[in-house]
N, C-alpha and C. Protein backbone atom coordinates (compact mmCIF):
# COMPACT_ATOMS: atom_id res chain seq x y z
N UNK A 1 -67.30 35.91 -78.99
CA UNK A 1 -65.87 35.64 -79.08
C UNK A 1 -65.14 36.66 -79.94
N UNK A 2 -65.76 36.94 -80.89
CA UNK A 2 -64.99 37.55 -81.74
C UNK A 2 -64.84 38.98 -81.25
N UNK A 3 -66.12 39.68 -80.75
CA UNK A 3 -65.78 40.86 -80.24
C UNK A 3 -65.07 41.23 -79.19
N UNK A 4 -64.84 40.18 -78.20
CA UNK A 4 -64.06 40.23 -77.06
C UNK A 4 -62.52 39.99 -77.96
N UNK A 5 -61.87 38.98 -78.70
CA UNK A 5 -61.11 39.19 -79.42
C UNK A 5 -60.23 40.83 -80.09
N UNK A 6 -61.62 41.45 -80.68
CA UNK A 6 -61.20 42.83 -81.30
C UNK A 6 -61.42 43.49 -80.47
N UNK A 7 -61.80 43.69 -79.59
CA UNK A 7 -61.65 44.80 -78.10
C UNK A 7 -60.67 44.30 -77.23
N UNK A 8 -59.47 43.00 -77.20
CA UNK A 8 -58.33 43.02 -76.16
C UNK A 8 -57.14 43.67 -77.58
N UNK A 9 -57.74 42.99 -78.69
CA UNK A 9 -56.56 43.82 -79.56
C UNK A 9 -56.25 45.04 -79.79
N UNK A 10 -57.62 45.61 -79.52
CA UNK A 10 -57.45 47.22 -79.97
C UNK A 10 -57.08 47.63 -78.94
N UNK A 11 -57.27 47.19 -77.37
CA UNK A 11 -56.26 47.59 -75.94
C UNK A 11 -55.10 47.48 -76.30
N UNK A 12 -54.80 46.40 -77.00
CA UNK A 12 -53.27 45.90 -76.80
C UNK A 12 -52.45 47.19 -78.21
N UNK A 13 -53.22 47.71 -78.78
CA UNK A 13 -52.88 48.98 -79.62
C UNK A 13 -52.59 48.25 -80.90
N UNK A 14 -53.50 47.43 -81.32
CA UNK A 14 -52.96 47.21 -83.12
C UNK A 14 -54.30 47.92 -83.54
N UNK A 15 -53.68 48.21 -85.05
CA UNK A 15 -54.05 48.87 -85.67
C UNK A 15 -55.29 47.53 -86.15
N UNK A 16 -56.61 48.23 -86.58
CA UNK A 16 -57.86 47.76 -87.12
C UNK A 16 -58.05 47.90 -88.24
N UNK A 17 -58.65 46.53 -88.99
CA UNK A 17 -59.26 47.20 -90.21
C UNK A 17 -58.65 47.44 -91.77
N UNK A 18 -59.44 47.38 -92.77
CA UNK A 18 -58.70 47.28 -94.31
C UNK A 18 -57.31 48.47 -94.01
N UNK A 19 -56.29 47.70 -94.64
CA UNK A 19 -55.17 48.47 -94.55
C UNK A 19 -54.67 50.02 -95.67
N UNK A 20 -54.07 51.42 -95.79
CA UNK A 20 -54.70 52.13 -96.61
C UNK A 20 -53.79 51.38 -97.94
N UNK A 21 -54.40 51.67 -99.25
CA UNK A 21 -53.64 51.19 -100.41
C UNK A 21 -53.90 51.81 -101.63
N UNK A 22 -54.44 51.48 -102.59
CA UNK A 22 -54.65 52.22 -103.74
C UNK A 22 -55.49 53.28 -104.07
N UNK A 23 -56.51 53.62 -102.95
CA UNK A 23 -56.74 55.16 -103.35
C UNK A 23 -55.87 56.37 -102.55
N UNK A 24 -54.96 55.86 -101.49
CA UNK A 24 -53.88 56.64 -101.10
C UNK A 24 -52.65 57.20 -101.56
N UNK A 25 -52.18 56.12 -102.73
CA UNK A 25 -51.25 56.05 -103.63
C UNK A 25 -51.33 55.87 -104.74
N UNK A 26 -51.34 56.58 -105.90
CA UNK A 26 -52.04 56.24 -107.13
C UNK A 26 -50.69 55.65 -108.03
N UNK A 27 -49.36 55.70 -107.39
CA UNK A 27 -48.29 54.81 -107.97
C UNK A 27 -48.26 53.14 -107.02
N UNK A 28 -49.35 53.10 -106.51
CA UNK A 28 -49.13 51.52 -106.20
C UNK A 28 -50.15 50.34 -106.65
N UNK A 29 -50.64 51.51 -107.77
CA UNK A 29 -51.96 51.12 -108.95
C UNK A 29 -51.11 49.98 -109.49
N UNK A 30 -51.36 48.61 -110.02
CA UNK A 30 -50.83 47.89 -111.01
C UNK A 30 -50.87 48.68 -112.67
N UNK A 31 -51.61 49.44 -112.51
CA UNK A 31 -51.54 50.40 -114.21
C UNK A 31 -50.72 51.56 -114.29
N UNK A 32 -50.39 51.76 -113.23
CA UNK A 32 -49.09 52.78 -113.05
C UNK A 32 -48.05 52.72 -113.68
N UNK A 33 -47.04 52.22 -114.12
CA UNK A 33 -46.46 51.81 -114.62
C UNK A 33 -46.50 51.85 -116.51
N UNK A 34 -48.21 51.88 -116.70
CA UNK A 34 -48.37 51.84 -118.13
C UNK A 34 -48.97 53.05 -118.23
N UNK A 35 -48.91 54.07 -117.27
CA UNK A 35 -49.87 55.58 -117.49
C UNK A 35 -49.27 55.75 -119.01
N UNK A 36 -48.11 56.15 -119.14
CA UNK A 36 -48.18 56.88 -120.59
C UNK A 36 -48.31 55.96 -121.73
N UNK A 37 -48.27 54.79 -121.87
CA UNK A 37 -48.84 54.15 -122.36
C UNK A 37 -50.49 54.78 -122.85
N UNK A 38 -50.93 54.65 -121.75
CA UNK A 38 -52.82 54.58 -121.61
C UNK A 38 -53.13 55.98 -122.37
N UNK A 39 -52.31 56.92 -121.62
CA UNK A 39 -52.51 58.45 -122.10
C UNK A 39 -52.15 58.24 -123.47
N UNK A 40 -51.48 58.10 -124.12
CA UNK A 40 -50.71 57.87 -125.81
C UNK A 40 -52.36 57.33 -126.75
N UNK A 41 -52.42 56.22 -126.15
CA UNK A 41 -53.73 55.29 -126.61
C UNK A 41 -55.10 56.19 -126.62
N UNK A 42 -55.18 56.91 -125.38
CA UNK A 42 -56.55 57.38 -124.79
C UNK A 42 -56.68 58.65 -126.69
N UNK A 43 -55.07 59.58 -126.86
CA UNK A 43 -55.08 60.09 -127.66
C UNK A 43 -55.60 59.85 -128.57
N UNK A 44 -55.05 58.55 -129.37
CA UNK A 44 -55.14 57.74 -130.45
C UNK A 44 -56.75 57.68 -130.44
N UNK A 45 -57.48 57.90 -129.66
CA UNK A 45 -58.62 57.50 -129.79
C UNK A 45 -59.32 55.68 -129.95
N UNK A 46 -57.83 55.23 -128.86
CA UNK A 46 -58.46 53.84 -129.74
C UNK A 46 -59.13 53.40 -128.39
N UNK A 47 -60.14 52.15 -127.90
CA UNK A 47 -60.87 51.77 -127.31
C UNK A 47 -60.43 51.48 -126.00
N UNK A 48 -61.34 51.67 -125.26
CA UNK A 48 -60.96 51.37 -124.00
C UNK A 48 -60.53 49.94 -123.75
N UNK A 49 -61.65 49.30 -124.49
CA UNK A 49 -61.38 47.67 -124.18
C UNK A 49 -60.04 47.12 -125.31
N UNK A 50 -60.03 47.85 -126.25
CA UNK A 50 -58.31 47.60 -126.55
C UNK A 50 -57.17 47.80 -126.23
N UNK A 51 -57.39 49.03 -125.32
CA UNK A 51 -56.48 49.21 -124.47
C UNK A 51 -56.15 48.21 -123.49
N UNK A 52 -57.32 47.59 -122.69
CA UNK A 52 -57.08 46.49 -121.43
C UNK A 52 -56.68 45.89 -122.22
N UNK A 53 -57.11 45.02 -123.30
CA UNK A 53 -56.75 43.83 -123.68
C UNK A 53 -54.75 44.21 -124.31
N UNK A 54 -54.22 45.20 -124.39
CA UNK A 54 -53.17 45.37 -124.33
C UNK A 54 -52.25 45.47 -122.79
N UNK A 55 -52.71 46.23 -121.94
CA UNK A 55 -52.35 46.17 -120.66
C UNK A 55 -52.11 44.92 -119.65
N UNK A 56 -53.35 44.30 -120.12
CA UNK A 56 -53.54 42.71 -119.60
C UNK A 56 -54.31 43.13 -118.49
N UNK A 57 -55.31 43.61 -118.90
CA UNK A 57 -56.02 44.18 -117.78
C UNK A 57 -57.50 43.76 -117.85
N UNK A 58 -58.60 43.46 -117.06
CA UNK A 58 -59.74 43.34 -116.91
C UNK A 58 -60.08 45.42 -117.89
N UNK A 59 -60.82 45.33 -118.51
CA UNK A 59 -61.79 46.87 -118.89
C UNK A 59 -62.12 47.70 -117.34
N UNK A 60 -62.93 46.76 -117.01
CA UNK A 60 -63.42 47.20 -115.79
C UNK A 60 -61.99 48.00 -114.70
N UNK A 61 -60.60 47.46 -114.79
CA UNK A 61 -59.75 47.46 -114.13
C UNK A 61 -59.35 49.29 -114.78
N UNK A 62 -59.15 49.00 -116.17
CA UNK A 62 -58.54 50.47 -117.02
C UNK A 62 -60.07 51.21 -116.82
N UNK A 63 -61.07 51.35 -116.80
CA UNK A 63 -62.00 52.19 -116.60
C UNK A 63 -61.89 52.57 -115.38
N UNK A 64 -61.80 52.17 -114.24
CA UNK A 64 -61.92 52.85 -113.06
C UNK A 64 -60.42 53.14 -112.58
N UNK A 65 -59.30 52.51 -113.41
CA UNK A 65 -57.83 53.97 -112.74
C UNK A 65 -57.96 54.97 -113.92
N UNK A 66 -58.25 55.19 -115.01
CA UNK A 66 -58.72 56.41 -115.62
C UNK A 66 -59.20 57.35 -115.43
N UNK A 67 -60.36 56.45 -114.70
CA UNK A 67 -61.71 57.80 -113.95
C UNK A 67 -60.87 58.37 -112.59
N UNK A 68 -60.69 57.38 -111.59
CA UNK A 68 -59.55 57.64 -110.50
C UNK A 68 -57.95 58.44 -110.47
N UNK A 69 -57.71 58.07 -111.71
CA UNK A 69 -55.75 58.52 -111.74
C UNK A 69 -55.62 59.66 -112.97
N UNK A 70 -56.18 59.28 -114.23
CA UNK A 70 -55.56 59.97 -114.83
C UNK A 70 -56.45 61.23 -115.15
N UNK A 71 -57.83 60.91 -115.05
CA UNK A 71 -58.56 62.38 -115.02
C UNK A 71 -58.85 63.26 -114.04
N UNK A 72 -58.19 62.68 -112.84
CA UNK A 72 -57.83 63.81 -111.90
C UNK A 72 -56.27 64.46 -112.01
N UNK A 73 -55.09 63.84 -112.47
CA UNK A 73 -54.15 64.25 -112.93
C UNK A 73 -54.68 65.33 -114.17
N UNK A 74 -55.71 65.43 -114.94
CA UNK A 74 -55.54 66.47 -116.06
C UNK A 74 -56.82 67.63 -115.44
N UNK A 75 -57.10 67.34 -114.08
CA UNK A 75 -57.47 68.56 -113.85
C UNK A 75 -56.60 69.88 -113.46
């Protein structure tokens, strides 16, 4: 069922599949908004996990748009 389903849809021409989002756009990040924030802090040398817990962010969340957004911005 289901594959007969996604083979009359993809005839019928819709688009398939996870839609593109945050590694396409790095301003539709929810931490976007606090980049210079993060950059100011990252200076300061103060912690990563003090940083989230200021952002309101999971760690896990500010560790991977860091690695993703802002240290490819300072290449």
């Amino acid at each position: 069922r289901t594959r007969e389903a996604l083979a009359r849809k993809k005839a019928e021409g819709v688009v398939l599949g996870r839609p593109k989002g945050r590694k396409t756009a790095p301003e539709k990040h929810k931490l976007y908004p606090k980049r210079e924030l993060i950059r100011g802090l990252l200076a300061e040398k103060v912690s990563k996990r003090q940083i989230a817990k200021i952002c309101k962010c999971d760690r896990n969340t500010l560790a991977r748009y860091i690695k993703e957004v802002i240290e490819k911005e300072a290449c």
